[in-house]
Protein backbone atom coordinates (compact mmCIF):
# COMPACT_ATOMS: atom_id res chain seq x y z
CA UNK A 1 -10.46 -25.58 -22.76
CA UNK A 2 -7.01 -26.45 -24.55
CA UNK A 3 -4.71 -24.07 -26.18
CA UNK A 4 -6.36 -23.74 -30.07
CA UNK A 5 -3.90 -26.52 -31.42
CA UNK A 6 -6.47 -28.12 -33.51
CA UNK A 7 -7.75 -24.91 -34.89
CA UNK A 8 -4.09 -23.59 -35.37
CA UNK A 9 -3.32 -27.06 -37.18
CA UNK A 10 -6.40 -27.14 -39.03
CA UNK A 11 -5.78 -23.19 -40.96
CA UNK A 12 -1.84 -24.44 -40.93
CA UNK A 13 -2.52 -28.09 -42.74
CA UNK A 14 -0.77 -28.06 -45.97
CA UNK A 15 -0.39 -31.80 -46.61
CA UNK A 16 -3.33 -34.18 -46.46
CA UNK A 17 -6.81 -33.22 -47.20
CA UNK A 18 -8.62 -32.52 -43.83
CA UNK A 19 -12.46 -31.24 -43.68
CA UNK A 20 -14.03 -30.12 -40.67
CA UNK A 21 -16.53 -27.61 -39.20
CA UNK A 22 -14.47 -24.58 -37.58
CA UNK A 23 -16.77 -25.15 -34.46
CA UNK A 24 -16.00 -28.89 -34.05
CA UNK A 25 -12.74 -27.80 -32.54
CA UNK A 26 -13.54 -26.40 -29.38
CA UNK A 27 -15.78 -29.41 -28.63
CA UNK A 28 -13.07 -31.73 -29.32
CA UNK A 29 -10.81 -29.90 -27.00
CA UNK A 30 -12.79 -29.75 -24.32
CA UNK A 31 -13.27 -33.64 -24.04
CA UNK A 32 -10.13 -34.47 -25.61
CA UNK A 33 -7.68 -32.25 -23.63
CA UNK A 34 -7.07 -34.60 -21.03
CA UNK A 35 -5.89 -37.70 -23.12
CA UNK A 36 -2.44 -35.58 -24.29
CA UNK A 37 0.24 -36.79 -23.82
CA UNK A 38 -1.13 -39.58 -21.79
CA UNK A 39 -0.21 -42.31 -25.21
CA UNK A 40 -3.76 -42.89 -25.82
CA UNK A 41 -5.48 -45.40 -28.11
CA UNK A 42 -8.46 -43.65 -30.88
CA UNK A 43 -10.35 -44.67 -33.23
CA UNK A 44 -11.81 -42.72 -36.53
CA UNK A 45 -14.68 -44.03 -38.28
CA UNK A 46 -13.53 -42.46 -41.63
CA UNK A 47 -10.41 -41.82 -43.37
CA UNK A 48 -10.96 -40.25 -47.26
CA UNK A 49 -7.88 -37.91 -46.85
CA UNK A 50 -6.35 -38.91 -44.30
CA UNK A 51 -5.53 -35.29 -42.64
CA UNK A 52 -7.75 -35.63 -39.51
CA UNK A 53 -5.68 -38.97 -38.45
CA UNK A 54 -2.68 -37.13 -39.04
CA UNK A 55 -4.01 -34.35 -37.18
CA UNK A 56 -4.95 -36.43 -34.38
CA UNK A 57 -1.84 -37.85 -34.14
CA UNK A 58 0.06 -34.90 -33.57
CA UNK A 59 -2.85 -33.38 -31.26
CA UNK A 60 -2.85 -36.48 -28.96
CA UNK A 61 1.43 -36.68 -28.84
CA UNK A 62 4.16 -38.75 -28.61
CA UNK A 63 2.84 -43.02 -28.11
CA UNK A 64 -0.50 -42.37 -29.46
CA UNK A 65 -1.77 -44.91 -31.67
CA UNK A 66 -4.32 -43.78 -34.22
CA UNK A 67 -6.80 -46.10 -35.89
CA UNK A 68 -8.69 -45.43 -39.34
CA UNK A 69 -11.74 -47.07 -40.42
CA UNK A 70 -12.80 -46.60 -43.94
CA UNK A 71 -14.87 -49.18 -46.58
CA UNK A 72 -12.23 -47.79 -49.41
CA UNK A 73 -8.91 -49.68 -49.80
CA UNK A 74 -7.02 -46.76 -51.00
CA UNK A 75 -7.45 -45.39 -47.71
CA UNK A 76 -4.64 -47.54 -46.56
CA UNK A 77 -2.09 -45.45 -48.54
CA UNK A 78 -2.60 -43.21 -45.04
CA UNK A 79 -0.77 -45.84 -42.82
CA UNK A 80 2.07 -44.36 -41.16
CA UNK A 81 4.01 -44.66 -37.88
CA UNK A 82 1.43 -44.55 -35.19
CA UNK A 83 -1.63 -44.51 -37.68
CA UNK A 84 -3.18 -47.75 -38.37
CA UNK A 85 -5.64 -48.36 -41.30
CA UNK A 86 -8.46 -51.49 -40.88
CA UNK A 87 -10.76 -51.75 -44.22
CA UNK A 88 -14.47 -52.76 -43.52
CA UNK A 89 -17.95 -51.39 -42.89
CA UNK A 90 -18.21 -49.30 -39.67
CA UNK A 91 -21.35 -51.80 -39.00
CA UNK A 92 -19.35 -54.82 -39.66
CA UNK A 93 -18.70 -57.08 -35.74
CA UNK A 94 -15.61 -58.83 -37.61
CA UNK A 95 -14.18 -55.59 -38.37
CA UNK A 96 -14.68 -54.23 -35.14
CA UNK A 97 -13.77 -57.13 -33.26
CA UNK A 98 -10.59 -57.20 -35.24
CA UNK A 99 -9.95 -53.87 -34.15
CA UNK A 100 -10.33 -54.21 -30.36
CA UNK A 101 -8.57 -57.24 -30.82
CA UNK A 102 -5.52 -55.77 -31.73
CA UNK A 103 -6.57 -52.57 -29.54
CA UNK A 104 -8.25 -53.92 -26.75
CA UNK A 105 -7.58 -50.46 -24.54
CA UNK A 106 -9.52 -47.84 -26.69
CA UNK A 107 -9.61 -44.34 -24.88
CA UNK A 108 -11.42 -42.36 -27.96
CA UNK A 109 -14.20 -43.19 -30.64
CA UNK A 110 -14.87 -40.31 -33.43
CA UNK A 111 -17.81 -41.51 -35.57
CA UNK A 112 -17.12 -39.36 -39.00
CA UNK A 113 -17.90 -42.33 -40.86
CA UNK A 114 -21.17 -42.56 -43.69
CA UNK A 115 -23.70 -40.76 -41.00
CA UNK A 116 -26.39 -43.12 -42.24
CA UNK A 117 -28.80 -43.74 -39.19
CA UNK A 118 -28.44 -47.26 -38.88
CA UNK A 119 -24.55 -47.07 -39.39
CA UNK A 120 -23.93 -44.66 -36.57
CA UNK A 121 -26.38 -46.69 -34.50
CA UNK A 122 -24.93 -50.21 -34.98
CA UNK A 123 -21.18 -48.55 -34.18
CA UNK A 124 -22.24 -47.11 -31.01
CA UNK A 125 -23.88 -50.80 -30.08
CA UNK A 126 -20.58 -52.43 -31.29
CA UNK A 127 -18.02 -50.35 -29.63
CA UNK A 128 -19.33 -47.75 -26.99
CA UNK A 129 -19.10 -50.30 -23.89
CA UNK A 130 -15.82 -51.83 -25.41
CA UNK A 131 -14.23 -48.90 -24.83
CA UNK A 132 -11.95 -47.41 -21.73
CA UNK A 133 -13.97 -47.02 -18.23
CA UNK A 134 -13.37 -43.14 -18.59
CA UNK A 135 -13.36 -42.94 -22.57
CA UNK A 136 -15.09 -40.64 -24.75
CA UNK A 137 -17.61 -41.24 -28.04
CA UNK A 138 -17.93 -38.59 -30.35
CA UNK A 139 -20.82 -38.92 -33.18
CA UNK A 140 -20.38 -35.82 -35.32
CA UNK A 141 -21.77 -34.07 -38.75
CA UNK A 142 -24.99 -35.45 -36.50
CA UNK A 143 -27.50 -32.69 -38.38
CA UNK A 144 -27.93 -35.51 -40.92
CA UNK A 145 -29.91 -36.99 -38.22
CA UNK A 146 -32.61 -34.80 -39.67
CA UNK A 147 -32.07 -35.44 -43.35
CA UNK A 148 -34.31 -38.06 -45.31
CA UNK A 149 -31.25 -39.03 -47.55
CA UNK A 150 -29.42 -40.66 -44.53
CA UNK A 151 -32.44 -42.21 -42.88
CA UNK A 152 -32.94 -39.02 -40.63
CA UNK A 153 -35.95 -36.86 -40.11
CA UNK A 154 -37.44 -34.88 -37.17
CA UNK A 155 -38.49 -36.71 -34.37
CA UNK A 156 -37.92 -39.96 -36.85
CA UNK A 157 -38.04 -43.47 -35.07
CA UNK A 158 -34.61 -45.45 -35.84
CA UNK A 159 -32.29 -41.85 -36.22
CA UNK A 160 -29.45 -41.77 -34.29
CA UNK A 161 -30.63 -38.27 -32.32
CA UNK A 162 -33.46 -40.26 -31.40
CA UNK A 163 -31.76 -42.96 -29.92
CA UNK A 164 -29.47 -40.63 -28.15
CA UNK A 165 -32.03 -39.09 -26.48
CA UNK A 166 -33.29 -42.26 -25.45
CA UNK A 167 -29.75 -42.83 -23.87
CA UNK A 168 -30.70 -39.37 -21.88
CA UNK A 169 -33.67 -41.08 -20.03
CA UNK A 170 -31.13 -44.27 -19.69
CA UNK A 171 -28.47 -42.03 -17.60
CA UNK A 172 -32.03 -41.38 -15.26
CA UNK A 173 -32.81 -44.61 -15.04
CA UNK A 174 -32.24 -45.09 -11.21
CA UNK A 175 -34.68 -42.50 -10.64
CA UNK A 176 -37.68 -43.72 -12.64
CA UNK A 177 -39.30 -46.06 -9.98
CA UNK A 178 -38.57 -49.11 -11.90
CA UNK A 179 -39.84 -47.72 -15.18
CA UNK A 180 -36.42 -48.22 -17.25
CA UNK A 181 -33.95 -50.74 -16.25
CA UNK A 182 -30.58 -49.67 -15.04
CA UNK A 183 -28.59 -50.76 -17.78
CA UNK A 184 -25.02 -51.06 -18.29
CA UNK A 185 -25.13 -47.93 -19.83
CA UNK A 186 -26.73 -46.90 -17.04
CA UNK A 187 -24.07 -47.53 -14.85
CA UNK A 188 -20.83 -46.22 -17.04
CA UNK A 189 -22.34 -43.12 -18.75
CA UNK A 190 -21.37 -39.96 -16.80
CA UNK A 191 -22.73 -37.17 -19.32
CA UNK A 192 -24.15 -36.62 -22.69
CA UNK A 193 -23.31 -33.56 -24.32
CA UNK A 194 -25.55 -32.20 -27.38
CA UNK A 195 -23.99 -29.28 -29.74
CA UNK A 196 -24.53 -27.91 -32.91
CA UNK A 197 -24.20 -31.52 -34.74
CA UNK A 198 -22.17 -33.33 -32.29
CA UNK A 199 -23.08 -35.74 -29.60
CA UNK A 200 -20.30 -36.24 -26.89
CA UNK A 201 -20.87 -39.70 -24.23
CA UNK A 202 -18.73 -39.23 -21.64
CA UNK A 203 -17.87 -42.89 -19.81
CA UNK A 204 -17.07 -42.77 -16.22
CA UNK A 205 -18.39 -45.47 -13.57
CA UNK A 206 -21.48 -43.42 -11.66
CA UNK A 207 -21.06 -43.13 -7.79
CA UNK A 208 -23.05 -44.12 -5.15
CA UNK A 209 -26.01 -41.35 -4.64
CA UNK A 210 -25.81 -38.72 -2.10
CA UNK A 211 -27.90 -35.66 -0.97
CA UNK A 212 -27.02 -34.60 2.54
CA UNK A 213 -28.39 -31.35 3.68
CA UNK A 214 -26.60 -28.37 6.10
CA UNK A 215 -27.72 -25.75 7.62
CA UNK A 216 -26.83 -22.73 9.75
CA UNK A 217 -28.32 -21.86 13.09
């Protein structure tokens, strides 16, 4: 766990607007932590204020490069020195490949974009396997998974919770007897982690399988 910086940061912000659930930040600093310091590259699906890239920026240091992705042109009023503004739809490929263009080493995703189903699912297909080998995707404000409004519903065909857990039986798929298809996912994915409206995917390249036994006399 990190040292409360976002939380301090978050009750301290007095500049640009910045809305987030008080919980979120524990999450983020338990998969985040590690990138500090280390000049890493992160994307934000979702400007409107522009606090949270600010906040990122000082959270992640010194040589991080923030990115912003918003459909609103305004939003580009929140450039500044390390923060970098692209204008499009989070679903758009020639916004995203633009993106990775200029940033082809991404370490972090945060999807806080529109939270429409198909949205959150068509960034995750466009950008989770572009990303670093030992990266991290966040999808949060996920509970409108479950709302009609944003294409969401219990147990609904085509929400992004359902195709996350989907991805669950995709980490397994080298034990299912041939059933599913190891899949590139497959093969990158080290962890899925569900909270209270937050899905973390945690890349790292899985290992070769092993299950030795010892025992005493």
């Amino acid at each position: 766990m990190g040292d409360g910086f976002l939380h301090k940061y978050f009750l301290n912000n007095s500049d640009k607007r910045l809305h987030k659930w008080v919980h979120y930040f524990d999450i983020y600093e338990r998969h985040l932590e590690r990138f500090r310091g280390t000049s890493p590259v992160m994307i934000e699906i979702g400007v409107m204020g522009g606090g949270s890239l600010a906040m990122w920026k000082a959270y992640l240091g010194p040589g991080s490069r923030v990115i912003g992705v918003d459909i609103n042109l305004a939003c580009k009023a929140h450039e500044a020195d390390g923060v970098d503004i692209f204008i499009g739809s989070q679903d758009d490929p020639a916004t995203i490949d633009a993106i990775f263009s200029k940033y082809p080493e991404v370490d972090i995703v945060l999807d806080d974009g529109s939270h429409l189903m198909h949205h959150m699912v068509s960034s995750f297909d466009l950008m989770y396997h572009r990303i670093h080998a030992n990266g991290v995707y966040i999808v949060e404000d996920t509970h409108t998974c479950y709302w009609s409004e944003y294409g969401g519903g219990v147990g609904k065909e085509g929400s992004f919770m359902e195709f996350a857990k989907k991805k669950i039986d995709e980490i397994h798929a080298v034990h299912t007897r041939g059933d599913l298809s190891v899949s590139d996912f497959t093969r990158s994915t080290d962890c899925i982690a569900f909270y209270d409206s937050v899905v973390v995917f945690e890349r790292r390249r899985q290992g070769q399988r092993q299950a030795p036994t010892t025992q005493g006399m």
